[in-house]
PDB file of N, CA and C in Angstrom:
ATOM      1  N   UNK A   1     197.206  96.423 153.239  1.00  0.00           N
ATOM      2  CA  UNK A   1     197.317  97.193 152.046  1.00  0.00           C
ATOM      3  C   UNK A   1     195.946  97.527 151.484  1.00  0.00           C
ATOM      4  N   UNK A   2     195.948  98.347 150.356  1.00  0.00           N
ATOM      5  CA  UNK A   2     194.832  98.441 149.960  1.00  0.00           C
ATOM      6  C   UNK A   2     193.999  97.683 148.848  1.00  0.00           C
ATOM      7  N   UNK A   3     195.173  96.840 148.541  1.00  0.00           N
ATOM      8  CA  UNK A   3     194.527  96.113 147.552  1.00  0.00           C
ATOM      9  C   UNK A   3     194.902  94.307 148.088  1.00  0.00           C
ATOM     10  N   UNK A   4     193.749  93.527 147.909  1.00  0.00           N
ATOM     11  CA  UNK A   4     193.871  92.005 148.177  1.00  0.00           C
ATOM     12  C   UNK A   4     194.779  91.161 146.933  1.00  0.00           C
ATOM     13  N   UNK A   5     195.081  90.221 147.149  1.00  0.00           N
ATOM     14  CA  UNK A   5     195.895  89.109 145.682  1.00  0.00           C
ATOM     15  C   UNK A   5     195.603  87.826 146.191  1.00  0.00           C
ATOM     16  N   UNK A   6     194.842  87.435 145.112  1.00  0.00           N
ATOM     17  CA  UNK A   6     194.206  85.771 146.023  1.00  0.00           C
ATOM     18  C   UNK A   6     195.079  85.215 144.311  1.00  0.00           C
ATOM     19  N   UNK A   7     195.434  83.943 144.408  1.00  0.00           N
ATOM     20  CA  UNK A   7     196.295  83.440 143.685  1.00  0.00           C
ATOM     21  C   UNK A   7     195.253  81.771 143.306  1.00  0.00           C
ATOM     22  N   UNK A   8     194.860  82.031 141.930  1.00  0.00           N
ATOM     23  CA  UNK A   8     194.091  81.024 141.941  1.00  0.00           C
ATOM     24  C   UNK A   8     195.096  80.009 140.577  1.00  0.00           C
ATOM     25  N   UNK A   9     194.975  78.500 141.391  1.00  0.00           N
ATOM     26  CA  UNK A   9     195.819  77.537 140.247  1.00  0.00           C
ATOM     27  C   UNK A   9     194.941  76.663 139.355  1.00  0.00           C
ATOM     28  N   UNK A  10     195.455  76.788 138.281  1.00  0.00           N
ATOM     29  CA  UNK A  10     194.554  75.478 137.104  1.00  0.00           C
ATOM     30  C   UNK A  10     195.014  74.386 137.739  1.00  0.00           C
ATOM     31  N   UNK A  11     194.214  73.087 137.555  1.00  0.00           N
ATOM     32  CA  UNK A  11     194.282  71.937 137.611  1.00  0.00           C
ATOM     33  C   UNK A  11     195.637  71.425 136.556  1.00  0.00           C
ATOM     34  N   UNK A  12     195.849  71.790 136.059  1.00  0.00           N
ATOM     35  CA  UNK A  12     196.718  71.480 134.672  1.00  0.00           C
ATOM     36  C   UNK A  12     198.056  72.039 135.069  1.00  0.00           C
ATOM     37  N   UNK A  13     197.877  72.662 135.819  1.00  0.00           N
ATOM     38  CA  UNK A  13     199.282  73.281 136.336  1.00  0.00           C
ATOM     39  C   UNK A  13     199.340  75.095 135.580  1.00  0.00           C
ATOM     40  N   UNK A  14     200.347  75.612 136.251  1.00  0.00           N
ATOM     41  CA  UNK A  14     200.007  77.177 136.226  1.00  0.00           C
ATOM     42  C   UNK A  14     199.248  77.675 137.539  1.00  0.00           C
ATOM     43  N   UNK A  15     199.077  78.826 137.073  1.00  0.00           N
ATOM     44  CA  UNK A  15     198.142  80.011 138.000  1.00  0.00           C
ATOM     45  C   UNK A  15     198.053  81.790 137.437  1.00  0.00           C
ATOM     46  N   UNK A  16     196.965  82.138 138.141  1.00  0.00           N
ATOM     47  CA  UNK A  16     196.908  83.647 137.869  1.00  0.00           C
ATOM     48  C   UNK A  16     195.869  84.035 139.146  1.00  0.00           C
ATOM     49  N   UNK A  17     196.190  85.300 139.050  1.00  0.00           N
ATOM     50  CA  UNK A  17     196.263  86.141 140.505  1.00  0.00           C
ATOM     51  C   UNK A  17     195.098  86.715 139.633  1.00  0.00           C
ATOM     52  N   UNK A  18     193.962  87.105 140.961  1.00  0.00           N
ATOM     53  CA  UNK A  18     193.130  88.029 141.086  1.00  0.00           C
ATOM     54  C   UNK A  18     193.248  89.204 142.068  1.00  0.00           C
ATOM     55  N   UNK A  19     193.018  90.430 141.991  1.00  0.00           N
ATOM     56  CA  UNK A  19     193.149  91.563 142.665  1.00  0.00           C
ATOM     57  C   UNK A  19     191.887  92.293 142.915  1.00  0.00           C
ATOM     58  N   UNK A  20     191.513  92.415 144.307  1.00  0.00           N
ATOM     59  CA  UNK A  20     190.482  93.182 144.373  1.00  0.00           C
ATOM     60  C   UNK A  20     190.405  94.049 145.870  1.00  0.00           C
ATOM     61  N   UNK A  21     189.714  95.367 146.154  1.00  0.00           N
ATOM     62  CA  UNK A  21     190.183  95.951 146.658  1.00  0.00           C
ATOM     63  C   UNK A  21     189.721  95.492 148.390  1.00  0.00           C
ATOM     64  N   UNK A  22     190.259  96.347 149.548  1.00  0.00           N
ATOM     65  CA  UNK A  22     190.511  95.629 150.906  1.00  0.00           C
ATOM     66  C   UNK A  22     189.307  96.537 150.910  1.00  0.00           C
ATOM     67  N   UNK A  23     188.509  95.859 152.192  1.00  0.00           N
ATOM     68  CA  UNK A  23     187.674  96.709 152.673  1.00  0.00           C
ATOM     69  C   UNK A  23     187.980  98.387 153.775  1.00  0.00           C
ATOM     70  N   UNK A  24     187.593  99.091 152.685  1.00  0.00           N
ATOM     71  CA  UNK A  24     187.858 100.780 153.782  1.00  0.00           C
ATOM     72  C   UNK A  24     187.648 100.985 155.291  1.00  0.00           C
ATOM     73  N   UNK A  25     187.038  99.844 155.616  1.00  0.00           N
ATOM     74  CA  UNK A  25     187.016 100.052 157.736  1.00  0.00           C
ATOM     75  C   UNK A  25     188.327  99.343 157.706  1.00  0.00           C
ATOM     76  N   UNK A  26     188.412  98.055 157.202  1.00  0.00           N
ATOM     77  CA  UNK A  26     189.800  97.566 157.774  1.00  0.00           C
ATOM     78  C   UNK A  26     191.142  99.024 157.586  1.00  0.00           C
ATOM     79  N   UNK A  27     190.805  99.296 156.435  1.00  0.00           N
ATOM     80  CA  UNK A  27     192.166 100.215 155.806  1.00  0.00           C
ATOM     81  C   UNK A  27     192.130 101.059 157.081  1.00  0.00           C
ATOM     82  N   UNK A  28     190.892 101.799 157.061  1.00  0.00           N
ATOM     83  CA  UNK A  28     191.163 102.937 158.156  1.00  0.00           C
ATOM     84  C   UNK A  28     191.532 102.293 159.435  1.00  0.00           C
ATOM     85  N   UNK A  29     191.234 101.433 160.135  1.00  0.00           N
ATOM     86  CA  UNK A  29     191.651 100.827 161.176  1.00  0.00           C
ATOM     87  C   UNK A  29     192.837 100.173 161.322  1.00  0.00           C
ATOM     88  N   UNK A  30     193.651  99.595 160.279  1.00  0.00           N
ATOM     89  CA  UNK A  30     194.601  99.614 160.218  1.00  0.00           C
ATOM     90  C   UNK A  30     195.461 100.910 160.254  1.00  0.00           C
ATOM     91  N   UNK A  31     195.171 101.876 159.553  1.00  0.00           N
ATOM     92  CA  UNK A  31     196.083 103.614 159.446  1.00  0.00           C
ATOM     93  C   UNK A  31     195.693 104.226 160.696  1.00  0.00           C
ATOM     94  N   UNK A  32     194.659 104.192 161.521  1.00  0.00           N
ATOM     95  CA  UNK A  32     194.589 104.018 162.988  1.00  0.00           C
ATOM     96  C   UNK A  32     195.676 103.288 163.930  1.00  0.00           C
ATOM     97  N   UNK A  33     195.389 102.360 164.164  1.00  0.00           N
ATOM     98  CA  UNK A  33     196.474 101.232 164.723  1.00  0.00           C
ATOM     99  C   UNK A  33     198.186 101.711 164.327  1.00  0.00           C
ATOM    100  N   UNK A  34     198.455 102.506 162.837  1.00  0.00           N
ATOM    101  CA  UNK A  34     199.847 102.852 162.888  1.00  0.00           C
ATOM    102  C   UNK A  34     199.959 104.054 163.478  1.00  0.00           C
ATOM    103  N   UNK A  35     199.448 104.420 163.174  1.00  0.00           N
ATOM    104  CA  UNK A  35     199.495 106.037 163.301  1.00  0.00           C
ATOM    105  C   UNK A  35     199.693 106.282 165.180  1.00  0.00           C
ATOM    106  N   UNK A  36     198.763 105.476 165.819  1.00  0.00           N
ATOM    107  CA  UNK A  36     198.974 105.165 167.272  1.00  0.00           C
ATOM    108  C   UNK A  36     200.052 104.830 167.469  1.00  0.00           C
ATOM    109  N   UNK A  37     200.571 103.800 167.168  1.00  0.00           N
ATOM    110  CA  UNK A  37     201.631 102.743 167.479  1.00  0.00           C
ATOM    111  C   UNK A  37     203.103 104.159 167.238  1.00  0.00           C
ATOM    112  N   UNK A  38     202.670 105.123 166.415  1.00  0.00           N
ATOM    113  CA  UNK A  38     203.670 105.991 165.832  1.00  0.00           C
ATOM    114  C   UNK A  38     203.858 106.837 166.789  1.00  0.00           C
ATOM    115  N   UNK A  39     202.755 107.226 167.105  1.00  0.00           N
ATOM    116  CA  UNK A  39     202.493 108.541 168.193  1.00  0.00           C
ATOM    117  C   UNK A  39     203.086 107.865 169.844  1.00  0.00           C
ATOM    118  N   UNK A  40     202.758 106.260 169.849  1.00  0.00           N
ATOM    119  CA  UNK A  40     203.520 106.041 171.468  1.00  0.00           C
ATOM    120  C   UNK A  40     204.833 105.833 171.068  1.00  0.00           C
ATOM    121  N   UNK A  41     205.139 105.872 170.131  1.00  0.00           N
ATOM    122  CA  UNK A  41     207.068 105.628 169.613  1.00  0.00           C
ATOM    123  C   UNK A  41     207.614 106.751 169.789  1.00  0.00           C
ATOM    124  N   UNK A  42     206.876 108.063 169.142  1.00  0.00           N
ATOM    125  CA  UNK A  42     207.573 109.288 169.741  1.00  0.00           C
ATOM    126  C   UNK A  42     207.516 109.589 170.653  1.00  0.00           C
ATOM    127  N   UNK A  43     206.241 109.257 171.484  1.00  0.00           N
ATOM    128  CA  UNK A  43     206.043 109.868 173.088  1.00  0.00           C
ATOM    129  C   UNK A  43     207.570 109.248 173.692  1.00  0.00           C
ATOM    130  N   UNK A  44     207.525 108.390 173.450  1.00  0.00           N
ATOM    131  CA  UNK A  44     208.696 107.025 174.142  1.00  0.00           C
ATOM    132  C   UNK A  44     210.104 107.892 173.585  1.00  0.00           C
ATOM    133  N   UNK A  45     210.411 108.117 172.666  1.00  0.00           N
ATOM    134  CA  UNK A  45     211.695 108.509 172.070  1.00  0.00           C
ATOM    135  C   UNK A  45     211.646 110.385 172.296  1.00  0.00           C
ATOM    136  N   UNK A  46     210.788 110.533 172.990  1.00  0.00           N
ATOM    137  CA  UNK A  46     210.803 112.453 173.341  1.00  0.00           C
ATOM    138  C   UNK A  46     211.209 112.221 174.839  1.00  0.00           C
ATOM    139  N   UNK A  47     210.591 111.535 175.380  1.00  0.00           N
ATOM    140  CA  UNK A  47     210.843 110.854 176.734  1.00  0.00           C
ATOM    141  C   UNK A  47     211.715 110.566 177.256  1.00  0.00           C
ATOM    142  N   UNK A  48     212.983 109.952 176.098  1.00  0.00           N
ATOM    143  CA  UNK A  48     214.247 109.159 176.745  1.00  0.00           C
ATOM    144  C   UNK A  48     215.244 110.574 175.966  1.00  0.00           C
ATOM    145  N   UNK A  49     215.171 110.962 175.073  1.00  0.00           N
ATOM    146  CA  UNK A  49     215.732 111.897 175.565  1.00  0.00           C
ATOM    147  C   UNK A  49     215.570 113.778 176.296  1.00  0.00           C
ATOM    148  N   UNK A  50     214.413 113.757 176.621  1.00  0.00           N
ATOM    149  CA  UNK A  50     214.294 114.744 177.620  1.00  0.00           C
ATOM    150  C   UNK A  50     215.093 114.039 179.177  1.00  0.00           C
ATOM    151  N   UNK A  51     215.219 112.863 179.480  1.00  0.00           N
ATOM    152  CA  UNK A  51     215.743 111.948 180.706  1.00  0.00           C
ATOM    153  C   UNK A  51     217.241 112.184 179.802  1.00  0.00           C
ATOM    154  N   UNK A  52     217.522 112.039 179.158  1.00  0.00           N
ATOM    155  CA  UNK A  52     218.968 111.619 178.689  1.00  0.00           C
ATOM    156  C   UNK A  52     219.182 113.654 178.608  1.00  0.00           C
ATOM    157  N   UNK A  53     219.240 114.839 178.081  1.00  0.00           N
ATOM    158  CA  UNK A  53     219.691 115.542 178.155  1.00  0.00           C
ATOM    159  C   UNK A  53     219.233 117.137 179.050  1.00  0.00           C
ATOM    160  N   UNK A  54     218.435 116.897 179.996  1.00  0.00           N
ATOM    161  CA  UNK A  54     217.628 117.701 180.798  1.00  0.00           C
ATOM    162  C   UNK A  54     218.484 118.352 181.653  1.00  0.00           C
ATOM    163  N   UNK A  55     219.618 117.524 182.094  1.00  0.00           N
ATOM    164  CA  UNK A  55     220.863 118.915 183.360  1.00  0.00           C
ATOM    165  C   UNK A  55     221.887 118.327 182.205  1.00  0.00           C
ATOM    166  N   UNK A  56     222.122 118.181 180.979  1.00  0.00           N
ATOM    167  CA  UNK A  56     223.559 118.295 180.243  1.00  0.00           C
ATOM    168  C   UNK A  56     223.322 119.314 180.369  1.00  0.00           C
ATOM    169  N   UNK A  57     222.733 120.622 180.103  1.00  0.00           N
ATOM    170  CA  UNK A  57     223.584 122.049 180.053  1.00  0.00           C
ATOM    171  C   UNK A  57     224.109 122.300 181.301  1.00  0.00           C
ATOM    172  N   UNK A  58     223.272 121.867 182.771  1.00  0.00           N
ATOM    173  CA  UNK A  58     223.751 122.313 183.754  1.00  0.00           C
ATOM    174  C   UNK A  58     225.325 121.848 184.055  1.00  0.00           C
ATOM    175  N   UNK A  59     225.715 120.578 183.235  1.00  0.00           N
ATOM    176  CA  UNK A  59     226.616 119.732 183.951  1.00  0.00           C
ATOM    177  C   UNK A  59     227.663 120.349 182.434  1.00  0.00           C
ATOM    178  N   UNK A  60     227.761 120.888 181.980  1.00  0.00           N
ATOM    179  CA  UNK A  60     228.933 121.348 181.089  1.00  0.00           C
ATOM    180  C   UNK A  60     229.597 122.707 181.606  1.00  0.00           C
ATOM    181  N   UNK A  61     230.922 122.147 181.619  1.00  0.00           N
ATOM    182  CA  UNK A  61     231.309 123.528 182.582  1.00  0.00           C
ATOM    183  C   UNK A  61     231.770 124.597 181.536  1.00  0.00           C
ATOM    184  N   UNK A  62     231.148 125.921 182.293  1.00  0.00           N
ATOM    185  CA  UNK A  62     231.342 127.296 181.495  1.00  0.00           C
ATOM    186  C   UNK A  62     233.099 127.466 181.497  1.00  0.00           C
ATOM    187  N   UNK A  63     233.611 127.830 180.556  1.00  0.00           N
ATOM    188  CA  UNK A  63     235.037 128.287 180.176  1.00  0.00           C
ATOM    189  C   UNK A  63     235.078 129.950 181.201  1.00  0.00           C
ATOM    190  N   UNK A  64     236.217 129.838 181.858  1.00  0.00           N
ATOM    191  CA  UNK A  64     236.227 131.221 182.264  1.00  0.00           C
ATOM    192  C   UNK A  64     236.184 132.137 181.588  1.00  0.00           C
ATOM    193  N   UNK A  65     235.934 133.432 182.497  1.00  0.00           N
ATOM    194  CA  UNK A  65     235.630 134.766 181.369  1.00  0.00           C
ATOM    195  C   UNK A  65     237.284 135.600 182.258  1.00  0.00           C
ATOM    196  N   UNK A  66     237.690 136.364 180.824  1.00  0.00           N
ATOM    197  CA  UNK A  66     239.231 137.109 181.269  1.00  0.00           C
ATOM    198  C   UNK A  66     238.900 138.331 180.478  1.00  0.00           C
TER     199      UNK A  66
END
């Protein structure tokens, strides 16, 4: 994400959260890494069905003509 949450506790009991921001190489390298991971998911899912419907038209039979 783009923002960190480090969770700091009193001795006494309780706590409160600090927020501060992620470093921008990780961010981009992370939105890299999805964006890939996205692009071989579609390659993969264009793939199975170009294999899954490539001769259905051939294999549906035409209705006669009268």
């Amino acid at each position: 994400g783009f923002i960190q949450k480090e969770q700091i506790n009193y001795e006494q009991g309780g706590y409160y959260h600090v927020y501060y921001p992620t470093d921008p190489t990780q961010i981009a390298n992370d939105m890299q890494r999805k964006l890939n991971d996205w692009y071989a998911k579609m390659g993969q899912l264009i793939q199975e069905f170009e294999d899954k419907y490539e001769h259905a038209e051939a294999d549906i039979e035409m209705p006669a003509q009268s």
